[in-house]
Protein backbone atom coordinates (compact mmCIF):
# COMPACT_ATOMS: atom_id res chain seq x y z
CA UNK A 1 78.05 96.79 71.54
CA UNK A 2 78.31 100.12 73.58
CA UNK A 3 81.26 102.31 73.71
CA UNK A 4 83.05 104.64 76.50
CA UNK A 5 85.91 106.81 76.89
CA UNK A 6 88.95 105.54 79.04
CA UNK A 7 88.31 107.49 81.78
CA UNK A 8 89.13 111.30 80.93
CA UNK A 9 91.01 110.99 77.63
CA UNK A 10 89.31 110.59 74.04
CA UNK A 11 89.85 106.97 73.77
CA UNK A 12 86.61 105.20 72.47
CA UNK A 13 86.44 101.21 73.98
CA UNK A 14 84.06 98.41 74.17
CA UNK A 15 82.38 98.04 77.19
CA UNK A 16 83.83 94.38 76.87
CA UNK A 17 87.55 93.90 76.82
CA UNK A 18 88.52 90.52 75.64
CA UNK A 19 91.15 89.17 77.36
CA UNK A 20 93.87 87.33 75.70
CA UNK A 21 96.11 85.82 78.51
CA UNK A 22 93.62 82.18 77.26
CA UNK A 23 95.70 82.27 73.82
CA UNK A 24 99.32 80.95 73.72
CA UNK A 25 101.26 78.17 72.87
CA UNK A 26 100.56 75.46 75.76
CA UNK A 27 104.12 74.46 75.86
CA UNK A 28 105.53 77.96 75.99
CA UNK A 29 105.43 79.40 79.79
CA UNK A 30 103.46 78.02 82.73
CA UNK A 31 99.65 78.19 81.79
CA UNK A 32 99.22 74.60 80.11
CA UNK A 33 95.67 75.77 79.65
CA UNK A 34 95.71 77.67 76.75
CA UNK A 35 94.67 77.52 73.37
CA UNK A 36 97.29 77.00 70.80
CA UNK A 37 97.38 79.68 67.71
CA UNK A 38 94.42 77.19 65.11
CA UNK A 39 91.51 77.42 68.56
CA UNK A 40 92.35 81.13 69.20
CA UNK A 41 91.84 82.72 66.16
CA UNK A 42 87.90 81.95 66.00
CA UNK A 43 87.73 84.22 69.26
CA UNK A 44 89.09 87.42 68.06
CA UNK A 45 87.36 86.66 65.38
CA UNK A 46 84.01 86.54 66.81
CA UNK A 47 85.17 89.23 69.28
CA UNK A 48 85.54 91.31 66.78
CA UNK A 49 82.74 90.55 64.42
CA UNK A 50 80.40 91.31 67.93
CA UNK A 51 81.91 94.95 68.24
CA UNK A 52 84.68 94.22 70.63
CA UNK A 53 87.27 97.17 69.54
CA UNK A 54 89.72 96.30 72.71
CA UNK A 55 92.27 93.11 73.21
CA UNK A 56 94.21 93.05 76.45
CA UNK A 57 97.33 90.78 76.37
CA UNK A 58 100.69 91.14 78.14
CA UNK A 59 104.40 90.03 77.39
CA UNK A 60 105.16 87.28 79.91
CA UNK A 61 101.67 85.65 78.58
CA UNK A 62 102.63 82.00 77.29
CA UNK A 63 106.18 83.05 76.86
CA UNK A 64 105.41 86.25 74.59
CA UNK A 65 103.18 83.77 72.15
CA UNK A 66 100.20 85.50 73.16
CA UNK A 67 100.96 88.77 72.18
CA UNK A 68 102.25 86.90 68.85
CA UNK A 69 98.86 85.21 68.32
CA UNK A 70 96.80 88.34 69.13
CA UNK A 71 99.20 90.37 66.83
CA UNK A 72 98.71 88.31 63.72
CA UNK A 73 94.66 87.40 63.90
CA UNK A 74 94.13 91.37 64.51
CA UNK A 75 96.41 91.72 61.00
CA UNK A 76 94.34 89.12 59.51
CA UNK A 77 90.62 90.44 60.70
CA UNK A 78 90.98 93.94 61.42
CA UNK A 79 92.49 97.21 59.94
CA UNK A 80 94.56 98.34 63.13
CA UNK A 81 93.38 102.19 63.60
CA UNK A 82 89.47 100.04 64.51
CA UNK A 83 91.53 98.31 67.09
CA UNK A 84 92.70 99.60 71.12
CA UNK A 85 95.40 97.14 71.62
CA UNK A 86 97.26 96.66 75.14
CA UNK A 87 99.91 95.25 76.49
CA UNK A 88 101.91 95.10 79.57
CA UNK A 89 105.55 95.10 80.96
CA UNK A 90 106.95 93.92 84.55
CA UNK A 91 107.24 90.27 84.76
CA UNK A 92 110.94 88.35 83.84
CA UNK A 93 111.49 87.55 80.11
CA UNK A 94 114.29 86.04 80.67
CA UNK A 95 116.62 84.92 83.33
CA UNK A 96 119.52 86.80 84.67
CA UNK A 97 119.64 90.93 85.26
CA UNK A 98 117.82 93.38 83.42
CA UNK A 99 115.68 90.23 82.41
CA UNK A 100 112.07 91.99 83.87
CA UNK A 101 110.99 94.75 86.14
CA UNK A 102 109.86 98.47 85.41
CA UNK A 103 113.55 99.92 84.93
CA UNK A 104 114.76 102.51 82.17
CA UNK A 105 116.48 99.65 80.19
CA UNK A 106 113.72 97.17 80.75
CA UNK A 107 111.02 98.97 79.55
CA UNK A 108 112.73 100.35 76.56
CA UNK A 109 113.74 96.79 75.81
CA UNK A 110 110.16 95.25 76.21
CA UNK A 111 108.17 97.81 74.34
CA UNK A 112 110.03 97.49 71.54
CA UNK A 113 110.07 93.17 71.89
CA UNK A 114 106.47 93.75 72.15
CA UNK A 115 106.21 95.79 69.24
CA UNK A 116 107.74 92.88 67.16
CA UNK A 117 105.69 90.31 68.45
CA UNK A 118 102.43 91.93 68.11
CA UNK A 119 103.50 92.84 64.52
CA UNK A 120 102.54 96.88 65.13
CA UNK A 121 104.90 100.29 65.40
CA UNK A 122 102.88 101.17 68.39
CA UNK A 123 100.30 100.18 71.21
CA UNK A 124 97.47 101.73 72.43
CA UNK A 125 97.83 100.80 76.36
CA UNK A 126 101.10 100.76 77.84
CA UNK A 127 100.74 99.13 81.33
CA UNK A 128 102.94 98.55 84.06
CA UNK A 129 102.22 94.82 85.14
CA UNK A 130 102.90 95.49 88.99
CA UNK A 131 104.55 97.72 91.24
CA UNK A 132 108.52 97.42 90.75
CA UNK A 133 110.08 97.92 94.71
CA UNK A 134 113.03 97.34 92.88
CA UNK A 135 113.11 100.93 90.96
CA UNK A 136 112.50 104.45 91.71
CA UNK A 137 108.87 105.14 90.63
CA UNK A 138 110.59 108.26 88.75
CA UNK A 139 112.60 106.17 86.02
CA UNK A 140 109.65 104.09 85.87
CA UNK A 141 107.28 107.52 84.87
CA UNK A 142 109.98 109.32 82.79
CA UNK A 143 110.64 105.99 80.35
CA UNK A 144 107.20 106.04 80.34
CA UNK A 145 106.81 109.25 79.09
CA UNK A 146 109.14 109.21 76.44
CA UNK A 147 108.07 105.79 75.16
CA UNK A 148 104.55 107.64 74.54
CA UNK A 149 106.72 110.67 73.14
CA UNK A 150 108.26 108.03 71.07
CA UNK A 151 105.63 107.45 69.37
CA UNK A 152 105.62 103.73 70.66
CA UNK A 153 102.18 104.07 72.84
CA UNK A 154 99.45 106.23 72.68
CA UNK A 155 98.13 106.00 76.14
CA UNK A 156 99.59 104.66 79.94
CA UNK A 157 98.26 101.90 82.61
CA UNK A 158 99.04 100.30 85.77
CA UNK A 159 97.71 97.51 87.15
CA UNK A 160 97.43 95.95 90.41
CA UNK A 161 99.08 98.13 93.38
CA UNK A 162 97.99 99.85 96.43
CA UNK A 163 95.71 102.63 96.52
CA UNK A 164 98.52 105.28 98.07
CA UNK A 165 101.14 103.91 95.30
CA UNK A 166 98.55 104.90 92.35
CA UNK A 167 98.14 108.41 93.40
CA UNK A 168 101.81 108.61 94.22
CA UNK A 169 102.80 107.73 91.11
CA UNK A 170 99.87 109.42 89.65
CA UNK A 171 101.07 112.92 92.02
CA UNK A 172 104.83 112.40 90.31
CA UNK A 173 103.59 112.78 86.94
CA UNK A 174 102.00 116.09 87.45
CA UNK A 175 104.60 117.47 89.18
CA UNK A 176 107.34 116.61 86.36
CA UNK A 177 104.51 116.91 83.39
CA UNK A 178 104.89 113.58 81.91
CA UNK A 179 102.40 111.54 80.88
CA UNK A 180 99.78 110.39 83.30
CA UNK A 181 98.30 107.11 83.94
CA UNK A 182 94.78 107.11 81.99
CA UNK A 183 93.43 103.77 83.42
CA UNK A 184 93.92 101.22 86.32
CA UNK A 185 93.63 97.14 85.88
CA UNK A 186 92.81 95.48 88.92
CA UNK A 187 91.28 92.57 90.71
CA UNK A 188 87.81 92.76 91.25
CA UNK A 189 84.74 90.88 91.05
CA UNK A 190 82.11 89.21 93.63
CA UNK A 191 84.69 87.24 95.32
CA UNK A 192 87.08 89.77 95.47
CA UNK A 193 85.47 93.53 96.33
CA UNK A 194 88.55 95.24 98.53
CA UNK A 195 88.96 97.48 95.88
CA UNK A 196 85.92 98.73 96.95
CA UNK A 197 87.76 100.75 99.46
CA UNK A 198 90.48 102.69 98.30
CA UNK A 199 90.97 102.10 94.77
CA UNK A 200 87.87 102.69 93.24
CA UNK A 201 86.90 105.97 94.60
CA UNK A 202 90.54 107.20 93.94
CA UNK A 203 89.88 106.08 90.68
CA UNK A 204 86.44 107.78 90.08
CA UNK A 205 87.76 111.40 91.74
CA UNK A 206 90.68 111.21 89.18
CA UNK A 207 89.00 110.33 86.26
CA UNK A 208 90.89 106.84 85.55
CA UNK A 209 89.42 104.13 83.70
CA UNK A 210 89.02 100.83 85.23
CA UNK A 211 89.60 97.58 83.42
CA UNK A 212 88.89 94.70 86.08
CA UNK A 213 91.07 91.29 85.33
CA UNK A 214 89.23 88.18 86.38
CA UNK A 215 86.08 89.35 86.87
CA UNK A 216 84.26 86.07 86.81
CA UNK A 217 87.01 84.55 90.13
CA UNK A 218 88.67 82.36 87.04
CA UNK A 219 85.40 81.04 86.68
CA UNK A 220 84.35 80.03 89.89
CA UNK A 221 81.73 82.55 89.34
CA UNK A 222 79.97 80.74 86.68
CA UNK A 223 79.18 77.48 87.76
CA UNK A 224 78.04 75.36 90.69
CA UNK A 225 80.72 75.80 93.61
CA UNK A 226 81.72 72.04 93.20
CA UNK A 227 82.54 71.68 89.09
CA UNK A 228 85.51 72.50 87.74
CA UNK A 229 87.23 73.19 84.78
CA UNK A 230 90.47 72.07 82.84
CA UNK A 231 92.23 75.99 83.66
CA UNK A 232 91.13 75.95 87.51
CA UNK A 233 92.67 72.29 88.22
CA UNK A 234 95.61 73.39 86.59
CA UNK A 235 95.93 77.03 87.20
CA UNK A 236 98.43 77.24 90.45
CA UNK A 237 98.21 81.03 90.48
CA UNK A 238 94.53 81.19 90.77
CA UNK A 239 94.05 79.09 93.69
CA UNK A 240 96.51 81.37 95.32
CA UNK A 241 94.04 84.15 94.48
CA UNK A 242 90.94 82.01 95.89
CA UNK A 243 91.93 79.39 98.84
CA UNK A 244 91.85 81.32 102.07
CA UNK A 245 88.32 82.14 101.40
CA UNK A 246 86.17 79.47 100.40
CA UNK A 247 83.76 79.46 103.36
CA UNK A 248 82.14 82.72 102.80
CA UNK A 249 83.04 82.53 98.68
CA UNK A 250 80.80 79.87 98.53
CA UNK A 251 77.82 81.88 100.04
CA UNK A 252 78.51 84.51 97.09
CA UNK A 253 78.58 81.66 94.39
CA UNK A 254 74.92 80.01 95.68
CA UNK A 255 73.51 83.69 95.83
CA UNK A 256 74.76 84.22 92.01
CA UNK A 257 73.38 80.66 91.30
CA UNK A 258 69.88 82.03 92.95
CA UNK A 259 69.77 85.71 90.95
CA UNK A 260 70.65 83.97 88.25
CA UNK A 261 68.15 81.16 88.20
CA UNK A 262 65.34 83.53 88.98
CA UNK A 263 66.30 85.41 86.10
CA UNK A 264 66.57 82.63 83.42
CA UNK A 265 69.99 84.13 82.61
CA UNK A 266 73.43 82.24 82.68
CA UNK A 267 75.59 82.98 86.04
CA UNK A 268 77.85 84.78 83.69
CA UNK A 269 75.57 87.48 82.84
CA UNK A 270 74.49 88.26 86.35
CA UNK A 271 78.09 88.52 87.70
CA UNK A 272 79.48 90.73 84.87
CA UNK A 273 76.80 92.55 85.14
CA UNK A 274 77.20 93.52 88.68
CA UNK A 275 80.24 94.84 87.96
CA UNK A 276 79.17 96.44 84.59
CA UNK A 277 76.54 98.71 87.04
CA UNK A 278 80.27 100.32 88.82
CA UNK A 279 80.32 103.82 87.10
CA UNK A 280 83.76 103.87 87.80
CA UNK A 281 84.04 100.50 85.55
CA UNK A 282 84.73 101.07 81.80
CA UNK A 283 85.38 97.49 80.35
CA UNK A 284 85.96 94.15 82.40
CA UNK A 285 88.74 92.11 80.71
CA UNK A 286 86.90 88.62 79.99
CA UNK A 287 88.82 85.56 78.51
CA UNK A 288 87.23 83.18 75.99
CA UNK A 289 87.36 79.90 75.36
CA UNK A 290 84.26 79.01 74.23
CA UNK A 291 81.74 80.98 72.06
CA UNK A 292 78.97 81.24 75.06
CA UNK A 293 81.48 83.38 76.78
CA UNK A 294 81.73 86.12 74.33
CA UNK A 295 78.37 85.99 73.78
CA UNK A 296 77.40 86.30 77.73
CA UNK A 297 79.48 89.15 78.24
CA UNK A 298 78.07 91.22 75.74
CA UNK A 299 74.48 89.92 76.65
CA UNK A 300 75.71 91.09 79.99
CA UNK A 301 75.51 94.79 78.97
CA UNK A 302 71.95 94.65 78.61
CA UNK A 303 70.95 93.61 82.29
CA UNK A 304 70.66 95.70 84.82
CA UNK A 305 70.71 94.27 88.26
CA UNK A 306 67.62 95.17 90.79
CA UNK A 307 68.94 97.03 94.15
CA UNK A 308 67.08 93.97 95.59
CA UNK A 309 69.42 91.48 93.64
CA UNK A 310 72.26 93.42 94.25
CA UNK A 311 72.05 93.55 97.88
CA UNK A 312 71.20 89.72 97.64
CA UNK A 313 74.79 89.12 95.76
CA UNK A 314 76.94 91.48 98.25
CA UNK A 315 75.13 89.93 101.29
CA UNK A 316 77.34 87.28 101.97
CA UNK A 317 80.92 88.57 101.34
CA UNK A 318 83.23 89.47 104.05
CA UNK A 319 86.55 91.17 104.09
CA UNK A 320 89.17 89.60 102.34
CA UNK A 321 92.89 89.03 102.08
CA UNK A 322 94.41 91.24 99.65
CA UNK A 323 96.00 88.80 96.72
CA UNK A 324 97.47 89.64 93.29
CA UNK A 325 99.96 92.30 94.38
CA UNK A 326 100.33 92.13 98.15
């Protein structure tokens, strides 16, 4: 396994992030995909057992049972100073006011039901789910701040937002000296590359880490454009992320199906590790639900990509919507 700093701070993670949004009770929240608590404990397991120091979960995943299932195998398999543990805040808990969003009371009421269902006194990564239009970005930074000074989380995140609303918020922080933003989670991958634009280079002039989410397109990057899976018939979310597209996304699967063929390597490999070769990339988040994924991503780390394969897998994409926070 190799190791990097989140972007300018001190923090040591795996160059894999395993995602845990694939463990939760199946008949708590939306995402009837999941693994229930018995089929998700091999994988941070394994995870761990391969190196993999950082877990990604959030509260809204599976109705807060994720963060409960990743909470009690880390107990179980791993002494919790080894272990960068995040989490994330924005989305409803419950219904009603007050019940979500990025207010004072919200996030001092979330941290600390995260807290309890992860089974910790603190996280590593704090992150802000999504932009909250709703609040002033200024309550947003200062409970921020004194959740960190609260000894409740050791580091802050955001996650998907526009370019000019990162640096804002990241601008608001220095001016009022509370703690800064240390990394950025956002959509990218071969099907989706806007970030490209804005967000990355903001990213690599300020020093933040970036943790991609999806960066296998929910899978579609890893098999023949016409299979499916269980998660991608059932996942209503991610065919919002992947339907207005499918002309030219198809292109960018057949080239990955190409590289990867010519290679001998499973599709997996080649598109995490076209993302892997961004410098500006610390650690995609990758979900697992079955051992071969683990095992590609960190097989992953050891290919580097030709600037003739490279230019064969960009090739086909055009611009795209923006989804997953527009």
């Amino acid at each position: 396994m190799e190791y990097a700093r989140l972007g300018k701070t001190g923090l040591e993670v795996s160059a894999v992030c395993l995602g845990c949004m694939t463990y939760g009770a199946p008949d708590r929240g939306s995402s009837r995909w999941t693994l229930d608590e018995e089929k998700s404990r091999p994988f941070i397991r394994k995870a761990l057992e391969m190196g993999i120091n950082f877990f990604d979960t959030a509260n809204m995943y599976s109705d807060g049972s994720s963060e409960e299932i990743t909470g009690r195998a880390i107990k179980d398999f791993a002494r919790r100073e080894e272990v960068v543990l995040a989490t994330k805040v924005y989305f409803p808990m419950r219904p009603g006011p007050n019940g979500g969003g990025l207010s004072r009371k919200a996030i001092f009421a979330e941290i600390d039901n995260s807290l309890r269902r992860l089974g910790t006194d603190y996280v590593d990564l704090y992150q802000i789910h999504r932009w909250d239009y709703k609040t002033p970005i200024e309550e947003t930074l200062e409970a921020l701040h004194d959740v960190v000074k609260a000894g409740k989380a050791r580091y802050i995140g955001a996650s998907s937002m526009h370019a000019w609303q990162f640096a804002k918020a990241l601008y608001i922080s220095r001016l009022n000296g509370w703690t800064q933003f240390v990394s950025m989670q956002n959509h990218i991958n071969l099907l989706h590359r806007e970030e490209e634009r804005e967000m990355l280079p903001l990213c690599a002039d300020q020093g933040i880490g970036v943790i991609p989410w999806s960066p296998l397109a929910r899978g579609r990057l890893t098999r023949d454009w016409n299979e499916t899976s269980e998660r991608q018939s059932t996942d209503a979310y991610g065919a919002t992320l992947y339907a207005a597209t499918q002309d030219a996304d198809r292109k960018v699967v057949e080239a990955v199906g190409e590289v990867a063929k010519a290679r001998g390597v499973p599709r997996a490999q080649v598109a995490l590790a076209w993302l892997m070769q961004k410098s500006v990339v610390t650690a995609p988040i990758v979900g697992a639900s079955k051992p071969r994924h683990l095992e590609d991503a960190v097989a992953a780390l050891s290919l580097t990509l030709t600037a003739e394969e490279l230019a064969k897998l960009e090739a086909p994409y055009v611009p795209h919507p923006i989804v997953g926070y527009a």
